[in-house]
C-alpha atoms as a PDB file:
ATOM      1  CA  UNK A   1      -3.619   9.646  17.544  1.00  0.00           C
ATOM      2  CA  UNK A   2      -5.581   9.335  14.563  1.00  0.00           C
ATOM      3  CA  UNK A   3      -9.642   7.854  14.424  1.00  0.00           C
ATOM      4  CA  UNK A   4     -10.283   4.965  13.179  1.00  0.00           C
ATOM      5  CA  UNK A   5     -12.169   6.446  10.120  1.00  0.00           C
ATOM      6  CA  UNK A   6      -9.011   9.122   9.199  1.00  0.00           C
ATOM      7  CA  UNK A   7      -6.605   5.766   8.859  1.00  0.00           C
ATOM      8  CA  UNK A   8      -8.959   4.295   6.875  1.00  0.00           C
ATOM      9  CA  UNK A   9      -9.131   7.144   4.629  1.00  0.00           C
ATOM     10  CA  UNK A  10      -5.601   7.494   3.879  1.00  0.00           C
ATOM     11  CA  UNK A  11      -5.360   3.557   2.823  1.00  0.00           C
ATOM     12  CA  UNK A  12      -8.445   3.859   0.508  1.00  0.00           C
ATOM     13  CA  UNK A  13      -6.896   6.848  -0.742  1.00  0.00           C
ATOM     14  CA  UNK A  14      -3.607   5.383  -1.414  1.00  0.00           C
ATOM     15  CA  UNK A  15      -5.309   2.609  -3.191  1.00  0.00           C
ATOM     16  CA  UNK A  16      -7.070   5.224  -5.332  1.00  0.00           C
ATOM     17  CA  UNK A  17      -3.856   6.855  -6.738  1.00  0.00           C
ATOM     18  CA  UNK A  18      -2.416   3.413  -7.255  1.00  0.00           C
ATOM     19  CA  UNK A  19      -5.526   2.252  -9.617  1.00  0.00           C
ATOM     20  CA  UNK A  20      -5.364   5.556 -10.943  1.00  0.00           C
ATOM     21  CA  UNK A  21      -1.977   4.219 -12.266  1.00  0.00           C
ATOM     22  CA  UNK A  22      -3.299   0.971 -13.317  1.00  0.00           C
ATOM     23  CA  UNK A  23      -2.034  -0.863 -10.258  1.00  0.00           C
ATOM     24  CA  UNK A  24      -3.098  -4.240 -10.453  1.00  0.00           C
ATOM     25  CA  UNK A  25      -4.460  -6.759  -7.156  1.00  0.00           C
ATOM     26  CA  UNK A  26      -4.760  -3.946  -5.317  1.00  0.00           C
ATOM     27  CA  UNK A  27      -6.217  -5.236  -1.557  1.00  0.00           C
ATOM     28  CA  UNK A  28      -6.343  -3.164   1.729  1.00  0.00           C
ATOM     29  CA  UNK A  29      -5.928  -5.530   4.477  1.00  0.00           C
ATOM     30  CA  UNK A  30      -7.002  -4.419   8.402  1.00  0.00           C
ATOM     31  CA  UNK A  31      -4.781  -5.831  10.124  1.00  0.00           C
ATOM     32  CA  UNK A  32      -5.221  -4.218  13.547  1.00  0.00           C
ATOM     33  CA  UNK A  33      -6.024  -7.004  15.296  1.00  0.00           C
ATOM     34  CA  UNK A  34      -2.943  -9.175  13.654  1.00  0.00           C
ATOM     35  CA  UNK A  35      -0.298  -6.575  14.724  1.00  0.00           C
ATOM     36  CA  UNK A  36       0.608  -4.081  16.397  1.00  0.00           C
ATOM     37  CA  UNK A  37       2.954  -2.248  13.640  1.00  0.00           C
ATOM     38  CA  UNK A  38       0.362  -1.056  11.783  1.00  0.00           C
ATOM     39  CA  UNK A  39      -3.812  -0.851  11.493  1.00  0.00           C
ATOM     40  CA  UNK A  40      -4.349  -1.602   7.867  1.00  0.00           C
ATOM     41  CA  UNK A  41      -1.833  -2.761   4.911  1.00  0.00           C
ATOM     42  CA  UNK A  42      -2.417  -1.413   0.817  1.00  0.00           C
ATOM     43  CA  UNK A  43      -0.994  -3.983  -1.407  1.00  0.00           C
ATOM     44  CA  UNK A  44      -0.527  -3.447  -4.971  1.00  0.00           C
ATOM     45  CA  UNK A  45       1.634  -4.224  -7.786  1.00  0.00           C
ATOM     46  CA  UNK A  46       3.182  -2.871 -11.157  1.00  0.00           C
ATOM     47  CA  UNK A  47       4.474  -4.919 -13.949  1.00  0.00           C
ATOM     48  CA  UNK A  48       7.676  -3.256 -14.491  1.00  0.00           C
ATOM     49  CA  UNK A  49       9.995  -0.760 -11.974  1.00  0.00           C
ATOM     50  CA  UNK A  50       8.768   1.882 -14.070  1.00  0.00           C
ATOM     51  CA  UNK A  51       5.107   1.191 -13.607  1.00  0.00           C
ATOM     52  CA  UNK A  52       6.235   0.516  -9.478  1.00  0.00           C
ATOM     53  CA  UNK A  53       8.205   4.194  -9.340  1.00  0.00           C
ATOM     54  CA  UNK A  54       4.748   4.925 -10.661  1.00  0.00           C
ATOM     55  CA  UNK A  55       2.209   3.995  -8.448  1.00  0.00           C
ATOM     56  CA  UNK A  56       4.732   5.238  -5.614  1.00  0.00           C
ATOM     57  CA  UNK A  57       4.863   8.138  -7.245  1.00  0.00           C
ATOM     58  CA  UNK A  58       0.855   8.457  -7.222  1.00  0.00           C
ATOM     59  CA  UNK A  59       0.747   7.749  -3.856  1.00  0.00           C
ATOM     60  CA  UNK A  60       3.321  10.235  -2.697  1.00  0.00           C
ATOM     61  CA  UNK A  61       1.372  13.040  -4.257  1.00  0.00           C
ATOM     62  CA  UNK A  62      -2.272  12.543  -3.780  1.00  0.00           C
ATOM     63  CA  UNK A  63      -1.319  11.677   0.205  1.00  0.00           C
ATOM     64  CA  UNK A  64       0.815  14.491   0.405  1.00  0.00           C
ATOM     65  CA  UNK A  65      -1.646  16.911  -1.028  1.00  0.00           C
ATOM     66  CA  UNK A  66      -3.817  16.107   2.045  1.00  0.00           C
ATOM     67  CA  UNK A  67      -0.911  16.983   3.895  1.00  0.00           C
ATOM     68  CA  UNK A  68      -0.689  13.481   4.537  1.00  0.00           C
ATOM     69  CA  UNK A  69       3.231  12.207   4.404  1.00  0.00           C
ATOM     70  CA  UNK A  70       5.131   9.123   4.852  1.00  0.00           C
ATOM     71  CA  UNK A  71       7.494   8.488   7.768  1.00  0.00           C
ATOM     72  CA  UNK A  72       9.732   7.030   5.437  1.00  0.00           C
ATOM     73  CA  UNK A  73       9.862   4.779   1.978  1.00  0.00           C
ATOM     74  CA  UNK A  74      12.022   1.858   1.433  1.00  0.00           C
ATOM     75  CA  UNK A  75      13.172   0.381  -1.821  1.00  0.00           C
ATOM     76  CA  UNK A  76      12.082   2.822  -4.096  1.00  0.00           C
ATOM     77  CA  UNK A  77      14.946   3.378  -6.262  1.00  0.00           C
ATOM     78  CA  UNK A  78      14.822  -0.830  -7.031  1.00  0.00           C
ATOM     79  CA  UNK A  79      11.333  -0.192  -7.131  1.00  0.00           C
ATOM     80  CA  UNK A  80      10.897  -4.296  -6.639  1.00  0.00           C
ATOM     81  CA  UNK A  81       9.168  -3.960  -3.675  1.00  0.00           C
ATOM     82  CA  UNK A  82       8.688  -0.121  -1.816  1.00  0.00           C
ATOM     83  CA  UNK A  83       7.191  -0.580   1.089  1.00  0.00           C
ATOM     84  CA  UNK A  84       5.468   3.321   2.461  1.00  0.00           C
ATOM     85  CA  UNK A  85       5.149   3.735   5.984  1.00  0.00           C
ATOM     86  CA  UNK A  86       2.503   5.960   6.609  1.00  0.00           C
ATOM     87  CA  UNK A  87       2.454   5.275  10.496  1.00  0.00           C
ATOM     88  CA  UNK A  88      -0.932   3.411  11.251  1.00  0.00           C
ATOM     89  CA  UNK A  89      -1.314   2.480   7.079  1.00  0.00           C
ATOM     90  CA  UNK A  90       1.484   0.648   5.362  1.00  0.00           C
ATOM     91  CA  UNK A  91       1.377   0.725   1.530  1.00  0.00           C
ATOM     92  CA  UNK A  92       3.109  -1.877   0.096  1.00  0.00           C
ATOM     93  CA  UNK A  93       4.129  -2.112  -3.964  1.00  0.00           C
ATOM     94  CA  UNK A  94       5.077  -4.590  -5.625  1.00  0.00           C
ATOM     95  CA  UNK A  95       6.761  -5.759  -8.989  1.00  0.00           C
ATOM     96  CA  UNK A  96       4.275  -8.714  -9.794  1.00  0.00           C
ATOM     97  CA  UNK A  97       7.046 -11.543  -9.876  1.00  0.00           C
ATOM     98  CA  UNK A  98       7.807  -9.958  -5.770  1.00  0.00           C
ATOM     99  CA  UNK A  99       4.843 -10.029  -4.593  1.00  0.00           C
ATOM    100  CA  UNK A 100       4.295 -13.594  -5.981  1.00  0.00           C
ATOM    101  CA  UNK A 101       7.670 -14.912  -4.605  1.00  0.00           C
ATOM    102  CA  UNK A 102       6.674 -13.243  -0.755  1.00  0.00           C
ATOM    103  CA  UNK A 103       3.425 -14.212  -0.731  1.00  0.00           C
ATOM    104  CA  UNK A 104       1.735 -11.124   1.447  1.00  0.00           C
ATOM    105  CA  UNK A 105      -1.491 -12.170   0.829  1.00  0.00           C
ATOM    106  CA  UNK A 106      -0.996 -15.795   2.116  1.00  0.00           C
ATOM    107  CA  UNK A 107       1.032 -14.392   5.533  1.00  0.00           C
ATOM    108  CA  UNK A 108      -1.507 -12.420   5.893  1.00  0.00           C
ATOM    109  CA  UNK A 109      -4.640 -14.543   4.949  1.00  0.00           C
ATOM    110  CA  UNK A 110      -6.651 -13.991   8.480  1.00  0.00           C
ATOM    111  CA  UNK A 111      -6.723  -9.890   7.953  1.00  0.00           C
ATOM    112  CA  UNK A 112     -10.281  -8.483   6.722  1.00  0.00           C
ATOM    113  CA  UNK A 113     -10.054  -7.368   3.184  1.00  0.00           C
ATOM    114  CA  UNK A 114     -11.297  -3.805   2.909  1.00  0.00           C
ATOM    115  CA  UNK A 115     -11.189  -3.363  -0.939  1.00  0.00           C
ATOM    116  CA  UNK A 116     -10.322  -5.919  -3.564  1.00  0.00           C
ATOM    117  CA  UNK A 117     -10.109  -5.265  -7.697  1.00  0.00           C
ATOM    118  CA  UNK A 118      -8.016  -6.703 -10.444  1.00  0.00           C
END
């Protein structure tokens, strides 16, 4: 089991490599006391699937050069919405139109943001 401080680490540091890709909305969410399937979400999004394969892309690397790797990723090859389950952080990206049409944000309204941009 990881500390508290190490899972926050890896979702700041996924939201890192996905502004480092020009990511836009990017918001970490703690969600720990919400749910039980995870302690903080990453949500992000891209403006094309290209931009999307991106960011995933981004993430991928600069987790996995920590030695830090995903127990699986979903959707990348629509790249509409991946969603990268990193165990206790769940990075979700987003084509803009997705993330507008499933509202994340709103579902998830009562979760402390951790880190906001544009």
């Amino acid at each position: 089991m990881m500390d508290d401080r190490k899972i926050k680490e890896i979702a700041v540091l996924a939201a890192e490599a996905a502004d480092n890709k020009k990511a836009t909305d990017i918001i970490i969410m703690d969600v720990s006391e919400l749910t039980s399937i995870a302690d903080y979400f990453v949500l992000c999004n891209g403006n094309s699937e290209i931009q999307v394969k991106a960011i995933v892309e981004a993430i991928e690397e600069d987790l996995a050069a920590r030695e830090i790797f995903p127990q699986r990723i979903a959707g990348k090859e629509e790249a509409r919405w991946v969603l990268m389950d990193y165990a206790d952080v769940i990075v979700h990206v987003f084509h803009r139109e997705e993330r507008e049409y499933y509202e994340l944000d709103r579902l998830w309204a009562d979760a402390e943001k951790i880190l906001l941009n544009s």
